[in-house]
C-alpha atoms as a PDB file:
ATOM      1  CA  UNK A   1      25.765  -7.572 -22.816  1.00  0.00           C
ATOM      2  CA  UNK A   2      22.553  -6.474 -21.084  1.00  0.00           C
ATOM      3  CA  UNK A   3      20.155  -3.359 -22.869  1.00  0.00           C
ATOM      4  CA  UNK A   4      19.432  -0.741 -20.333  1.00  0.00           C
ATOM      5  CA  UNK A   5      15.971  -1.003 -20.598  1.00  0.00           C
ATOM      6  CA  UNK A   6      16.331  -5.119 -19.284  1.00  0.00           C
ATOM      7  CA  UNK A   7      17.845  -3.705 -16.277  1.00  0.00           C
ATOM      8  CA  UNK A   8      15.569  -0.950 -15.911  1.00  0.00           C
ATOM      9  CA  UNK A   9      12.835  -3.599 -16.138  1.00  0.00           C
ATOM     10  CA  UNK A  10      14.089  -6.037 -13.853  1.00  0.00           C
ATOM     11  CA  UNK A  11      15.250  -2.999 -11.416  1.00  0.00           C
ATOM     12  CA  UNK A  12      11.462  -2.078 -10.840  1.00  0.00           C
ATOM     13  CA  UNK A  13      10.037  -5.266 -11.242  1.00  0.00           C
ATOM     14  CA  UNK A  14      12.331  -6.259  -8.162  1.00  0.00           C
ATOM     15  CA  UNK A  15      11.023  -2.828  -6.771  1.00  0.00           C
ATOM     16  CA  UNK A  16       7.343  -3.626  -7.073  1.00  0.00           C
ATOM     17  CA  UNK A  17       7.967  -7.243  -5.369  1.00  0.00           C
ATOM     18  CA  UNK A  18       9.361  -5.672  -2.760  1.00  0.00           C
ATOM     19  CA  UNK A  19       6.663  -3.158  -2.063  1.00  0.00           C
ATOM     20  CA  UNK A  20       3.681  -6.476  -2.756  1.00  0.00           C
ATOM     21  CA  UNK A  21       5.725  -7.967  -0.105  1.00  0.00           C
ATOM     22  CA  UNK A  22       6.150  -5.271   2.885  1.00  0.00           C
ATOM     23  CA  UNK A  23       1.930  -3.955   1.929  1.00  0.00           C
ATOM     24  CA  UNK A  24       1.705  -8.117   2.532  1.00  0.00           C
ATOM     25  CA  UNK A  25       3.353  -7.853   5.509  1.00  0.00           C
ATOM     26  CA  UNK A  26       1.686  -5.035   7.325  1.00  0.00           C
ATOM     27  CA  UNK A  27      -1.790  -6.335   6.148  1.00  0.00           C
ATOM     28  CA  UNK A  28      -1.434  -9.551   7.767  1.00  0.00           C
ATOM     29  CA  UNK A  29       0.183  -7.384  10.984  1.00  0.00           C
ATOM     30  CA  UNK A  30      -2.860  -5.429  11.109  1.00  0.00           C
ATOM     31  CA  UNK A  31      -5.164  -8.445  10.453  1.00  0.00           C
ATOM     32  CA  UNK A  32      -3.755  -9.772  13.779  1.00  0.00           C
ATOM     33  CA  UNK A  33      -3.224  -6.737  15.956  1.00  0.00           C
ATOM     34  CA  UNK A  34      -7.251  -5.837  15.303  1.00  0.00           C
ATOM     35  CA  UNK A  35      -8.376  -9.425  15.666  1.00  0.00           C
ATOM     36  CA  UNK A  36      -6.798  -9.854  19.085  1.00  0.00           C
ATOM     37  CA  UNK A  37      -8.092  -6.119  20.130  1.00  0.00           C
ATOM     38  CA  UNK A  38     -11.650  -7.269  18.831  1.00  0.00           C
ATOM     39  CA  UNK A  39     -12.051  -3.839  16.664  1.00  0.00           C
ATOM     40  CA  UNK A  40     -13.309  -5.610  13.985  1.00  0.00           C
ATOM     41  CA  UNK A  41     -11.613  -5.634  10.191  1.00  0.00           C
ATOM     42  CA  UNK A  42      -9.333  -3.701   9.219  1.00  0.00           C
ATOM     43  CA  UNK A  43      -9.400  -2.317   5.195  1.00  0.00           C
ATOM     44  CA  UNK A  44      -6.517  -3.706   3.725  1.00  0.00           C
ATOM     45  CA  UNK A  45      -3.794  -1.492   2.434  1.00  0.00           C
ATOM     46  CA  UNK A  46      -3.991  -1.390  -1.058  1.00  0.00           C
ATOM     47  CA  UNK A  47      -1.075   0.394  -2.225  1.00  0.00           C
ATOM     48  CA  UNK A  48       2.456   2.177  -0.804  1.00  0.00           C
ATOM     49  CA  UNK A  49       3.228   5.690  -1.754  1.00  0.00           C
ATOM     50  CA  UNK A  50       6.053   5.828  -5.024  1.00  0.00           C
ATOM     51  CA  UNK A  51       6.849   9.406  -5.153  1.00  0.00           C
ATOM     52  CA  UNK A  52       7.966  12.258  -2.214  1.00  0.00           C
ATOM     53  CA  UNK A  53       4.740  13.711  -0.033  1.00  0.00           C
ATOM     54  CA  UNK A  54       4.530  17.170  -1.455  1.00  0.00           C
ATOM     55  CA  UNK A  55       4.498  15.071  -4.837  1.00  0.00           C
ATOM     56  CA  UNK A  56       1.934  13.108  -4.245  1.00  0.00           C
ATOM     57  CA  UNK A  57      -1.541  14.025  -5.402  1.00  0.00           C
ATOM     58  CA  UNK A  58      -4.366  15.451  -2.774  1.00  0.00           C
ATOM     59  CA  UNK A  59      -6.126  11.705  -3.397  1.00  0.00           C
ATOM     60  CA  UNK A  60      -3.140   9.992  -2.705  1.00  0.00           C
ATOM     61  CA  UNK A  61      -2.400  12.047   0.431  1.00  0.00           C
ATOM     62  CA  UNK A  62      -6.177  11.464   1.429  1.00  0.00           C
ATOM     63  CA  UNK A  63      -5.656   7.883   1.284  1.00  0.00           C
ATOM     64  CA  UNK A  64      -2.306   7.546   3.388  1.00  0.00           C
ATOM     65  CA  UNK A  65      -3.463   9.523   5.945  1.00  0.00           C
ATOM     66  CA  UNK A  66      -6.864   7.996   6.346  1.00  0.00           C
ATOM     67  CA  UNK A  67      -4.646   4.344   6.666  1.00  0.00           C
ATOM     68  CA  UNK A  68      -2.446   5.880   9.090  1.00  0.00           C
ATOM     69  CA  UNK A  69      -5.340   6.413  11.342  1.00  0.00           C
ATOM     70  CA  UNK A  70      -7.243   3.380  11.051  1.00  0.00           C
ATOM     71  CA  UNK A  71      -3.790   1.670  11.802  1.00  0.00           C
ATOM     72  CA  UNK A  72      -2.812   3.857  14.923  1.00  0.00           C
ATOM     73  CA  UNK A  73      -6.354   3.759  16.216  1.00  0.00           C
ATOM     74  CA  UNK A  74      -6.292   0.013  16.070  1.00  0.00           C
ATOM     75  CA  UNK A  75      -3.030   0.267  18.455  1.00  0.00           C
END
């Protein structure tokens, strides 16, 4: 028999690998895209957004957008 809380646990641990993997991902896209369009570095993202927009705080908001337009002005 397996507790809730184990599968709760492993649920979001499985969750947070997943999101480690896809910020990963698009880092190392970026990386590339803005060394081959010689725009120089690119700040890494740093997080991905857990809860809906109009949840997320005015920081969190700030920081999305502001990586949204580094990205699509490096494209």
């Amino acid at each position: 028999m397996v507790w809730r809380g184990t599968e709760d646990s492993q649920e979001d641990e499985r969750e947070r690998e997943e999101a480690e993997s896809l910020i990963a991902t698009y880092n190392e896209a970026m990386a590339s895209v803005s060394q081959k369009a010689k725009v120089g570095k690119v700040s890494p993202l740093t997080f991905q957004l857990k809860s809906a927009w109009e949840e997320a705080t005015d920081k969190e908001k700030e920081i999305c957008t502001d990586k949204a337009m580094e990205g699509c002005s490096v494209i």
